[in-house]
PDB file of N, CA and C in Angstrom:
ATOM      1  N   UNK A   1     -32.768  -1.854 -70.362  1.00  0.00           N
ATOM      2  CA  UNK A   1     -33.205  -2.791 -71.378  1.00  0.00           C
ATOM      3  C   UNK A   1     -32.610  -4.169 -71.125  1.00  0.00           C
ATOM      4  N   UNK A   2     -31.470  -4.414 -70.962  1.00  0.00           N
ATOM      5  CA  UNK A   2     -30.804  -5.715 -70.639  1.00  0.00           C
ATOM      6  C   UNK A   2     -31.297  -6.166 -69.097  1.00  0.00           C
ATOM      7  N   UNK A   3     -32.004  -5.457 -68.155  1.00  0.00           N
ATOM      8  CA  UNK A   3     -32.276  -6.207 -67.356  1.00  0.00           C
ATOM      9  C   UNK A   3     -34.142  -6.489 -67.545  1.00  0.00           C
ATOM     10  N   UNK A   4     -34.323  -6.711 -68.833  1.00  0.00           N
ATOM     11  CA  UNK A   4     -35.611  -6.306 -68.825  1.00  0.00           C
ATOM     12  C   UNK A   4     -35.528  -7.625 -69.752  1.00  0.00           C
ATOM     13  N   UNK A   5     -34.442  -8.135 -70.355  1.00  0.00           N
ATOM     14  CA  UNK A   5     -34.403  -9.306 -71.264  1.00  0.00           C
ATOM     15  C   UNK A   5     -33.854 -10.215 -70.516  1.00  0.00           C
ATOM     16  N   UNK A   6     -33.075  -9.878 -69.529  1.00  0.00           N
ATOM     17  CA  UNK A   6     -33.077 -11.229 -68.339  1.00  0.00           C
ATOM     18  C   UNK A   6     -32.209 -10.517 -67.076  1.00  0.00           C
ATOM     19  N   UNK A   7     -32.896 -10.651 -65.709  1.00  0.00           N
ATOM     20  CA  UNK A   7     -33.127 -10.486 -64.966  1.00  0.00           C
ATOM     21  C   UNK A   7     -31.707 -10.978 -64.321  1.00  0.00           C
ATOM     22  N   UNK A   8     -31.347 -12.073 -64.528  1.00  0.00           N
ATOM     23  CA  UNK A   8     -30.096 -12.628 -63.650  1.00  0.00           C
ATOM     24  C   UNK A   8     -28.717 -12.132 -64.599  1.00  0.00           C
ATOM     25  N   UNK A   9     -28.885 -11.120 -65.324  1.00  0.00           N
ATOM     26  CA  UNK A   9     -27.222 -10.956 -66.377  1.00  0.00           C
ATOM     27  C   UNK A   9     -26.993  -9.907 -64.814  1.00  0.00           C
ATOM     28  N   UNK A  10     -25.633  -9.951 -64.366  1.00  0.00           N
ATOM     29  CA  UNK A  10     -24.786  -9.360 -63.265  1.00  0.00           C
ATOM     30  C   UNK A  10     -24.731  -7.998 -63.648  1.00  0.00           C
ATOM     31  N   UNK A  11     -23.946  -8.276 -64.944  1.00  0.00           N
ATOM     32  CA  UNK A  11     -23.309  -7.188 -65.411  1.00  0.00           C
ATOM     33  C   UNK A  11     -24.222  -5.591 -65.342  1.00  0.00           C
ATOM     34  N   UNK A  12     -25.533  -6.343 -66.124  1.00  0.00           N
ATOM     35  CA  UNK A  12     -26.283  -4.838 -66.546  1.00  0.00           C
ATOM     36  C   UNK A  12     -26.859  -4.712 -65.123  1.00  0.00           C
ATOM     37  N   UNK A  13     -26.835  -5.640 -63.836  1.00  0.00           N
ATOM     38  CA  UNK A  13     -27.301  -5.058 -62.307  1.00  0.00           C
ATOM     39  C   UNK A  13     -26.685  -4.334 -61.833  1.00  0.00           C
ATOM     40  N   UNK A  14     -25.511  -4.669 -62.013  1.00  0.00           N
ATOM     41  CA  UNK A  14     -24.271  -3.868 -61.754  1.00  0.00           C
ATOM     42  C   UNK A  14     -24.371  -2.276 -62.035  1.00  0.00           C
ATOM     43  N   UNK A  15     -24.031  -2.684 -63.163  1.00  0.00           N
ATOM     44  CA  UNK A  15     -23.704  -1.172 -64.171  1.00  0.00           C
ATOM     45  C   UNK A  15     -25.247  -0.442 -63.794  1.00  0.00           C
ATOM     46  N   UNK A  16     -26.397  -0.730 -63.646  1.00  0.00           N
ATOM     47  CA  UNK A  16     -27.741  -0.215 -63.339  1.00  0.00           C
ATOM     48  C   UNK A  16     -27.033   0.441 -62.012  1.00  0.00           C
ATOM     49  N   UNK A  17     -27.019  -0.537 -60.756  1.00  0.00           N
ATOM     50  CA  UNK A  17     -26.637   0.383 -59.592  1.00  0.00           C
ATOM     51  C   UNK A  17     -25.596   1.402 -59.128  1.00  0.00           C
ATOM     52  N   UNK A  18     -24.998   1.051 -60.663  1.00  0.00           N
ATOM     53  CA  UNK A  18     -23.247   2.092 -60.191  1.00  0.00           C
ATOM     54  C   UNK A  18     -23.785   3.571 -60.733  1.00  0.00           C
ATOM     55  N   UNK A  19     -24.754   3.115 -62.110  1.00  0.00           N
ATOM     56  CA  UNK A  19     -25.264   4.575 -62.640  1.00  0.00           C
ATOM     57  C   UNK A  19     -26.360   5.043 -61.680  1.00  0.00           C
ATOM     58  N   UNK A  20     -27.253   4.185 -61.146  1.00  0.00           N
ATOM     59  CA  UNK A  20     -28.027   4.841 -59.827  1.00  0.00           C
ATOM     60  C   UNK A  20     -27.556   5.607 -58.778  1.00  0.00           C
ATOM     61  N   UNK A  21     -26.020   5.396 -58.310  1.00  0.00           N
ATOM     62  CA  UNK A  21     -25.081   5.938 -57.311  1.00  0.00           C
ATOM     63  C   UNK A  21     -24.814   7.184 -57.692  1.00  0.00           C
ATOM     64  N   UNK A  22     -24.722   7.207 -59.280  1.00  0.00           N
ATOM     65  CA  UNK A  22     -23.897   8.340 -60.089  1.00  0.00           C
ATOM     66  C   UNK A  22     -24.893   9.197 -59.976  1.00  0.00           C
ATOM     67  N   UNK A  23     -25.805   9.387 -60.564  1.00  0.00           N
ATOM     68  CA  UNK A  23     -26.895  10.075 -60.762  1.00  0.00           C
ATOM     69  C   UNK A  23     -27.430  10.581 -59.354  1.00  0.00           C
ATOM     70  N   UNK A  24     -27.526   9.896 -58.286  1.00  0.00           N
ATOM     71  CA  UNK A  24     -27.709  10.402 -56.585  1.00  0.00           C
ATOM     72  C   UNK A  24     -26.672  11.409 -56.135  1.00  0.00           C
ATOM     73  N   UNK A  25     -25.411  10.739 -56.743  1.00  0.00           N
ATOM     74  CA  UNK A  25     -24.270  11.790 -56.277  1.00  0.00           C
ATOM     75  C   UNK A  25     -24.004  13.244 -57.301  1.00  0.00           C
ATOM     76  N   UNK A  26     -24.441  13.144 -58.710  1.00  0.00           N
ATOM     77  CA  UNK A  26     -24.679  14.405 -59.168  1.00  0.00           C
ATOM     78  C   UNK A  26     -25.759  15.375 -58.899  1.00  0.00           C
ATOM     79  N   UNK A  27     -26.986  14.895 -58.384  1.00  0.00           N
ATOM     80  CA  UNK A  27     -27.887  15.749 -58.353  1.00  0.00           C
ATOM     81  C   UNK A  27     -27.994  16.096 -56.426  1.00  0.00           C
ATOM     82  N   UNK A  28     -26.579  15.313 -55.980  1.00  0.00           N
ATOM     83  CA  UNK A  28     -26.461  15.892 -54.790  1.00  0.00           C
ATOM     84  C   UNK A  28     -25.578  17.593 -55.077  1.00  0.00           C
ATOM     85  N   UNK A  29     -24.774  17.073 -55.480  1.00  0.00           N
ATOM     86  CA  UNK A  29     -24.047  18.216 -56.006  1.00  0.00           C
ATOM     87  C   UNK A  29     -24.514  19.359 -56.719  1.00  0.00           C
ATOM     88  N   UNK A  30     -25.885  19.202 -57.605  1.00  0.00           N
ATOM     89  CA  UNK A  30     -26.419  20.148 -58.133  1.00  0.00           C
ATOM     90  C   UNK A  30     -27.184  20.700 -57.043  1.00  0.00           C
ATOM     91  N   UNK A  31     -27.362  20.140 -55.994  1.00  0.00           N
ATOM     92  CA  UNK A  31     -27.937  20.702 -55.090  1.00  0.00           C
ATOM     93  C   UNK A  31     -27.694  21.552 -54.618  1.00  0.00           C
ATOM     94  N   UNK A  32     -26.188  21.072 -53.911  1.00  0.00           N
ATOM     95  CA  UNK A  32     -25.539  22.061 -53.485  1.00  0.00           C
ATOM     96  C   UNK A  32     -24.859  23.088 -53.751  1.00  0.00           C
ATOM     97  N   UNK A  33     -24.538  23.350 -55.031  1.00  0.00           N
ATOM     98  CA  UNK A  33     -23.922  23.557 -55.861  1.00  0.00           C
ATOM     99  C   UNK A  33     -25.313  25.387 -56.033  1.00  0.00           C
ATOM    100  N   UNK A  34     -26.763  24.872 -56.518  1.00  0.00           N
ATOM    101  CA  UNK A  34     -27.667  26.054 -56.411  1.00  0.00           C
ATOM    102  C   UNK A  34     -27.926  26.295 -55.090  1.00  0.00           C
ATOM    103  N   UNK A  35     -27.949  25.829 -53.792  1.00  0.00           N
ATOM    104  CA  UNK A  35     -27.834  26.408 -52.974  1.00  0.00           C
ATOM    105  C   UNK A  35     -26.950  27.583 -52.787  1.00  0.00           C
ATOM    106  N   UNK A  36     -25.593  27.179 -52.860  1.00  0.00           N
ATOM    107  CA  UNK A  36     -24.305  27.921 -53.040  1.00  0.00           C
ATOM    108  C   UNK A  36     -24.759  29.029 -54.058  1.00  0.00           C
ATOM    109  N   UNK A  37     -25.100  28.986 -54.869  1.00  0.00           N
ATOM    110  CA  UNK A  37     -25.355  30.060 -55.812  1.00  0.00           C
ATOM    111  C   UNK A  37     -27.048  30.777 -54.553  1.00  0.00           C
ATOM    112  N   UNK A  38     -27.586  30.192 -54.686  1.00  0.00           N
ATOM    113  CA  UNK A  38     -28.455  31.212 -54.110  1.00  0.00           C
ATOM    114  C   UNK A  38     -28.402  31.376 -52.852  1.00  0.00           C
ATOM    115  N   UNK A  39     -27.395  31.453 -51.906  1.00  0.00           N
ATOM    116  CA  UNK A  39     -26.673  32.271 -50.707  1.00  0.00           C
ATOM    117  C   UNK A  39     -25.722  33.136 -51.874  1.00  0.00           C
ATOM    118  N   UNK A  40     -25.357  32.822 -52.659  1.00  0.00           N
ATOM    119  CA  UNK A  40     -24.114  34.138 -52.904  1.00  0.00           C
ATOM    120  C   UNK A  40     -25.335  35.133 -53.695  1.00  0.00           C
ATOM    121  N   UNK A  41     -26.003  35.025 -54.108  1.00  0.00           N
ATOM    122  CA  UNK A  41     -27.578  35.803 -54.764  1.00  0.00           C
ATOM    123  C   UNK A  41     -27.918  37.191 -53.539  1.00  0.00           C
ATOM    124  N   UNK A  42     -28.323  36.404 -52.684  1.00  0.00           N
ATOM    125  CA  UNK A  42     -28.653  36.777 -51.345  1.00  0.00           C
ATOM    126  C   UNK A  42     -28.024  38.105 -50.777  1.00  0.00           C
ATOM    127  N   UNK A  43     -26.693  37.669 -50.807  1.00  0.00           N
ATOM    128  CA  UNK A  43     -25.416  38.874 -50.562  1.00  0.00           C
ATOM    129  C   UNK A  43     -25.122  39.821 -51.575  1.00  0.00           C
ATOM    130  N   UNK A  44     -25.398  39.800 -52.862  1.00  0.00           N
ATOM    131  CA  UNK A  44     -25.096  40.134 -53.574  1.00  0.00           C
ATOM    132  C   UNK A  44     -26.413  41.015 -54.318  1.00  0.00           C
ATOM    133  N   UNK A  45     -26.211  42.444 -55.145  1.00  0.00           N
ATOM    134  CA  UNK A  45     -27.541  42.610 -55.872  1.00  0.00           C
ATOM    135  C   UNK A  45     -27.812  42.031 -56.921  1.00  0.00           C
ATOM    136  N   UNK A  46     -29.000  42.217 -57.355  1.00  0.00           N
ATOM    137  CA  UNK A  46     -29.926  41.457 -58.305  1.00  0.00           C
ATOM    138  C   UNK A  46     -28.691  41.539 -59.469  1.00  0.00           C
ATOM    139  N   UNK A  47     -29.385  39.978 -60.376  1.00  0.00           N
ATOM    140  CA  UNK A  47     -28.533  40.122 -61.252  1.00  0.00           C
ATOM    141  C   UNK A  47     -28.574  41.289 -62.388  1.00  0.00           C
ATOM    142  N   UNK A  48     -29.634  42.114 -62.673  1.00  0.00           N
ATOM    143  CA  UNK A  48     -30.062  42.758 -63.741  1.00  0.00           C
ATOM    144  C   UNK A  48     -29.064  44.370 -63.229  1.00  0.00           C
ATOM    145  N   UNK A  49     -28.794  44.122 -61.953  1.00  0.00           N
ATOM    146  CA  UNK A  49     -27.780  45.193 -61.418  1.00  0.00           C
ATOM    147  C   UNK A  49     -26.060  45.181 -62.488  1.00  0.00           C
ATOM    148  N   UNK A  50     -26.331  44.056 -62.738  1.00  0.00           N
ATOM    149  CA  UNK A  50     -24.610  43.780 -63.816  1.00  0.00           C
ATOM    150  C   UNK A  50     -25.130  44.359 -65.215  1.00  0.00           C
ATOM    151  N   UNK A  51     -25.972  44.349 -65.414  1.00  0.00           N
ATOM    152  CA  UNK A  51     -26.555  44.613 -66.748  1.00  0.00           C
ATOM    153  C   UNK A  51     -26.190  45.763 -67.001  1.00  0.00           C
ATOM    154  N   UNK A  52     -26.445  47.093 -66.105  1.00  0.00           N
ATOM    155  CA  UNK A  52     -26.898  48.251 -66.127  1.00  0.00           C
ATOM    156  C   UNK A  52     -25.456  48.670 -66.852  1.00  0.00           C
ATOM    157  N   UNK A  53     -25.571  49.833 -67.886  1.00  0.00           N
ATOM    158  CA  UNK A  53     -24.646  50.470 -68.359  1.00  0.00           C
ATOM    159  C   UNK A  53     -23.930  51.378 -67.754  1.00  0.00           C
ATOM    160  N   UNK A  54     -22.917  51.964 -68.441  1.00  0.00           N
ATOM    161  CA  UNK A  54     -22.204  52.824 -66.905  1.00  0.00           C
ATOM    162  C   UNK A  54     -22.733  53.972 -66.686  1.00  0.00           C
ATOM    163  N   UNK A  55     -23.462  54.756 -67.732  1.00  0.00           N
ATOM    164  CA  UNK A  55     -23.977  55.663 -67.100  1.00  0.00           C
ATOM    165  C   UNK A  55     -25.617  55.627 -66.602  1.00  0.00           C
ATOM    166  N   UNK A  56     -26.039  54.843 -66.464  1.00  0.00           N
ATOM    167  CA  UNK A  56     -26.834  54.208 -65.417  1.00  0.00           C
ATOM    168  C   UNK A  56     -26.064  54.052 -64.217  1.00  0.00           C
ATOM    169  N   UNK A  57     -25.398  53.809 -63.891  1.00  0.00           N
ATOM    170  CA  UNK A  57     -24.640  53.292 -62.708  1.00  0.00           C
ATOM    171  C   UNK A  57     -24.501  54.491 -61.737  1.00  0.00           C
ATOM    172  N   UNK A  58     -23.535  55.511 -63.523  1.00  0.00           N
ATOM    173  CA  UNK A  58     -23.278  56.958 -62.883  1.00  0.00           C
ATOM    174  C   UNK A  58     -24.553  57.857 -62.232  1.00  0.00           C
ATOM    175  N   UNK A  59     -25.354  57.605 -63.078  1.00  0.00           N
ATOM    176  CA  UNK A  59     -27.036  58.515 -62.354  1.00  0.00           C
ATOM    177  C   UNK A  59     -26.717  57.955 -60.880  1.00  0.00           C
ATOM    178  N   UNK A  60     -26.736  56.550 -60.438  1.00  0.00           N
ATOM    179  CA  UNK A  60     -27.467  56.410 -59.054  1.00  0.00           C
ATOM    180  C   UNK A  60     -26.413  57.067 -57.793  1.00  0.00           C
ATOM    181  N   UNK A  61     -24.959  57.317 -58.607  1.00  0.00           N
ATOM    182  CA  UNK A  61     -24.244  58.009 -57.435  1.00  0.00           C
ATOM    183  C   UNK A  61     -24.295  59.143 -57.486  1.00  0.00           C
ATOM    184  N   UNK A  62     -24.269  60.128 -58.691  1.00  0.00           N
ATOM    185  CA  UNK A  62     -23.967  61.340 -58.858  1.00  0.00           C
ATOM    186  C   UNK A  62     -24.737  62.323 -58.240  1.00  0.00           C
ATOM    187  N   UNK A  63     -24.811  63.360 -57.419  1.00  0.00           N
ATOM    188  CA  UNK A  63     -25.731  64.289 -57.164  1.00  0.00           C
ATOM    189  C   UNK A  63     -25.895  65.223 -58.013  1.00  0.00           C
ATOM    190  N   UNK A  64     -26.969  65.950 -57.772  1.00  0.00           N
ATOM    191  CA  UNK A  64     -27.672  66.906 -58.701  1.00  0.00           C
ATOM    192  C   UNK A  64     -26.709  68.200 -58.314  1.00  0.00           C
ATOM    193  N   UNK A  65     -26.461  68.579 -56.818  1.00  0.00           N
ATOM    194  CA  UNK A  65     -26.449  69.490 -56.281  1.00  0.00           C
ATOM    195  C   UNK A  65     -24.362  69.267 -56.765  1.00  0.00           C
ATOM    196  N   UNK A  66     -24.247  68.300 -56.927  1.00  0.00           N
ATOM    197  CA  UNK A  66     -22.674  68.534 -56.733  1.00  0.00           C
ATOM    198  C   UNK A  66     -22.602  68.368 -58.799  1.00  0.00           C
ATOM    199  N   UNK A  67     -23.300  68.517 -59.597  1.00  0.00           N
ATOM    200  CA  UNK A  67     -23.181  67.933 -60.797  1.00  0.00           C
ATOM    201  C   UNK A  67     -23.351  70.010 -61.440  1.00  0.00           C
ATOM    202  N   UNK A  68     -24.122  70.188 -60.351  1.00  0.00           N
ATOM    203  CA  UNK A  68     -24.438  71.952 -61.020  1.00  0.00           C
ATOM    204  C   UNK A  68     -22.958  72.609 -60.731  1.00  0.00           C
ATOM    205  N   UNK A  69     -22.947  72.494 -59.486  1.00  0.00           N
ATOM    206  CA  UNK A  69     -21.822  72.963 -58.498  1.00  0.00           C
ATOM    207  C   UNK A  69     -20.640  73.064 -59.634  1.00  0.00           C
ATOM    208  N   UNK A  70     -20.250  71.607 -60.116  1.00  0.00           N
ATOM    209  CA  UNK A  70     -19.422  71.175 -61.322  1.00  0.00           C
ATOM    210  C   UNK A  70     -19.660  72.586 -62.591  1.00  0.00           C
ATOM    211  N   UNK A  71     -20.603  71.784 -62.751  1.00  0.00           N
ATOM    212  CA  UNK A  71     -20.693  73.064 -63.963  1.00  0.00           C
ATOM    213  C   UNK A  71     -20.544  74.358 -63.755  1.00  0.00           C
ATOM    214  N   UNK A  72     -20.533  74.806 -62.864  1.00  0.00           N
ATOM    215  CA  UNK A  72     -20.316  76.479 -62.237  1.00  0.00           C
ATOM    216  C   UNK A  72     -19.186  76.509 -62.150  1.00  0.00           C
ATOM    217  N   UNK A  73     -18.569  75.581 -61.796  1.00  0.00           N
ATOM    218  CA  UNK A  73     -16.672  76.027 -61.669  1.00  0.00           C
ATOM    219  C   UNK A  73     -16.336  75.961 -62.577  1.00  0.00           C
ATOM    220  N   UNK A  74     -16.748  75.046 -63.992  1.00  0.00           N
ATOM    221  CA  UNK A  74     -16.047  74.569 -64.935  1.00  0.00           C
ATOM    222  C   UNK A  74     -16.377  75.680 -66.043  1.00  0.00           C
ATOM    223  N   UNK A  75     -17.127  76.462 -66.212  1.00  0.00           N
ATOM    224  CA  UNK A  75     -17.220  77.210 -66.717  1.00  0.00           C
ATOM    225  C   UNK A  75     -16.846  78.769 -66.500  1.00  0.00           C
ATOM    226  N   UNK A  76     -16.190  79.593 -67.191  1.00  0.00           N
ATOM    227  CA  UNK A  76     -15.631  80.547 -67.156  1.00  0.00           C
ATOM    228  C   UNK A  76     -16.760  81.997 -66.752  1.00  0.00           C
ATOM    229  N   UNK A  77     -16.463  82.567 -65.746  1.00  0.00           N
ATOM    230  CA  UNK A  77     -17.432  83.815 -65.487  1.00  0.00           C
ATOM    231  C   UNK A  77     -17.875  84.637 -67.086  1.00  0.00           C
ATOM    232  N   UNK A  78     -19.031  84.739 -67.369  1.00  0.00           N
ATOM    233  CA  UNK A  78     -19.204  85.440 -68.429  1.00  0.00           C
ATOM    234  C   UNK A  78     -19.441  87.160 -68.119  1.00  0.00           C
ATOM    235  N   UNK A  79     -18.775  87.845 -69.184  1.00  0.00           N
ATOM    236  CA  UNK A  79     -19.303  89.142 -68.992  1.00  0.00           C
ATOM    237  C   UNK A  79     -19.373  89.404 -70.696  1.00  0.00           C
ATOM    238  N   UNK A  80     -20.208  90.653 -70.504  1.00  0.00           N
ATOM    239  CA  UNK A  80     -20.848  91.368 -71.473  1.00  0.00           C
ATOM    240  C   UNK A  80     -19.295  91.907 -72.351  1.00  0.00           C
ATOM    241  N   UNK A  81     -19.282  91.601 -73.234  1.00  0.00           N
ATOM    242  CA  UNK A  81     -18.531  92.314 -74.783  1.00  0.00           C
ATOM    243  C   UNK A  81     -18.220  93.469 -74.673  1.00  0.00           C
ATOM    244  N   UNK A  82     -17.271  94.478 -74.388  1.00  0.00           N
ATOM    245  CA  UNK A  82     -17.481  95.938 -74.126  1.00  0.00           C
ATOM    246  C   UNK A  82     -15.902  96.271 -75.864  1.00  0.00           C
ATOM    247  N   UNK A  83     -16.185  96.713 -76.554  1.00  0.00           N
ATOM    248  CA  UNK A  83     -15.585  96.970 -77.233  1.00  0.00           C
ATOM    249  C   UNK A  83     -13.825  97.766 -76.911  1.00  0.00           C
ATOM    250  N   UNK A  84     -14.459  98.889 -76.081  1.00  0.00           N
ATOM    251  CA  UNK A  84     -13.353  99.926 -75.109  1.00  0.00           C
ATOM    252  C   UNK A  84     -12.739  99.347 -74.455  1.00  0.00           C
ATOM    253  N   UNK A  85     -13.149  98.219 -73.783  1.00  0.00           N
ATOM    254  CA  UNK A  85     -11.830  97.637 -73.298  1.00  0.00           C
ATOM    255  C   UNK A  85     -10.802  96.974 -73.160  1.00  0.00           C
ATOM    256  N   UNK A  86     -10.257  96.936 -74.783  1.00  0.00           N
ATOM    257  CA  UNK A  86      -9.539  96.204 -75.288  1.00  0.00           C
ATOM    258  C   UNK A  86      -8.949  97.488 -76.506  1.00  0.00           C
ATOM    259  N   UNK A  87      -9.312  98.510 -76.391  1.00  0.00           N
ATOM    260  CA  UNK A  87      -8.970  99.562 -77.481  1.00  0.00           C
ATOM    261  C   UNK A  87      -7.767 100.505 -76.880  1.00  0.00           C
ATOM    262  N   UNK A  88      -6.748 100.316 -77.761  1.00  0.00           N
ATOM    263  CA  UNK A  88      -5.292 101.421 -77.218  1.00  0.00           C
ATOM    264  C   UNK A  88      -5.876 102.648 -77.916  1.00  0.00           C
ATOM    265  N   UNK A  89      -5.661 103.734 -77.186  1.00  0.00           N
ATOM    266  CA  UNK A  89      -5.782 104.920 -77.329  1.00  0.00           C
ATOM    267  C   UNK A  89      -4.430 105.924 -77.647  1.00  0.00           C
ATOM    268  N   UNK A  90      -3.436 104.738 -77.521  1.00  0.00           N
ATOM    269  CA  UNK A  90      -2.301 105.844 -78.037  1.00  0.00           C
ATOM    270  C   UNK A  90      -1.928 106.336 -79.342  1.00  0.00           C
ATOM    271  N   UNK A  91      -2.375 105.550 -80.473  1.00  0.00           N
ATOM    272  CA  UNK A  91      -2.667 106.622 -81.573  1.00  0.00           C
ATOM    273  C   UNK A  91      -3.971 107.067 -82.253  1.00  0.00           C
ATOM    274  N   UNK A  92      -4.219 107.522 -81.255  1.00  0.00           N
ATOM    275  CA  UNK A  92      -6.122 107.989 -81.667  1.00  0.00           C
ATOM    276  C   UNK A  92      -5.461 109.526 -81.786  1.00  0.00           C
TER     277      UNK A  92
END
């Protein structure tokens, strides 16, 4: 605006080209700056991969075959209820 009401004020030429410099040198930096972010993107998985809850996470490592396996050890051999074998016979 001040160089638009006179043309020869220094000051607002000035201050126009120092903020022209500024503005070249930030959106250099934003440049580089999303570059940098999208090489580390690249290397890295998708972002919706951070999202995932943990047992989402747990499904994609866990096997089926080692998750049964689990449960077979962890559980105690069952047998059938037999009354007699748990019955003392010494005062029958």
């Amino acid at each position: 605006m001040a160089q638009q009401i006179d043309e020869n004020n220094l000051e607002a030429n000035q201050g126009s080209k120092q903020v022209q410099e500024d503005l070249m040198r930030l959106r250099e930096e934003i440049a580089k700056k999303a570059a940098q972010q999208q090489q580390a993107q690249q290397g890295k998985p998708q972002k919706q991969d951070e999202n995932l809850s943990f047992s989402t996470m747990l499904s994609q490592w866990k096997s089926e075959d080692k998750q049964r396996e689990y449960e077979e050890n962890r559980r105690a051999p069952t047998t059938k209820y037999d009354p007699d074998s748990k019955r003392i016979f010494k005062n029958w």
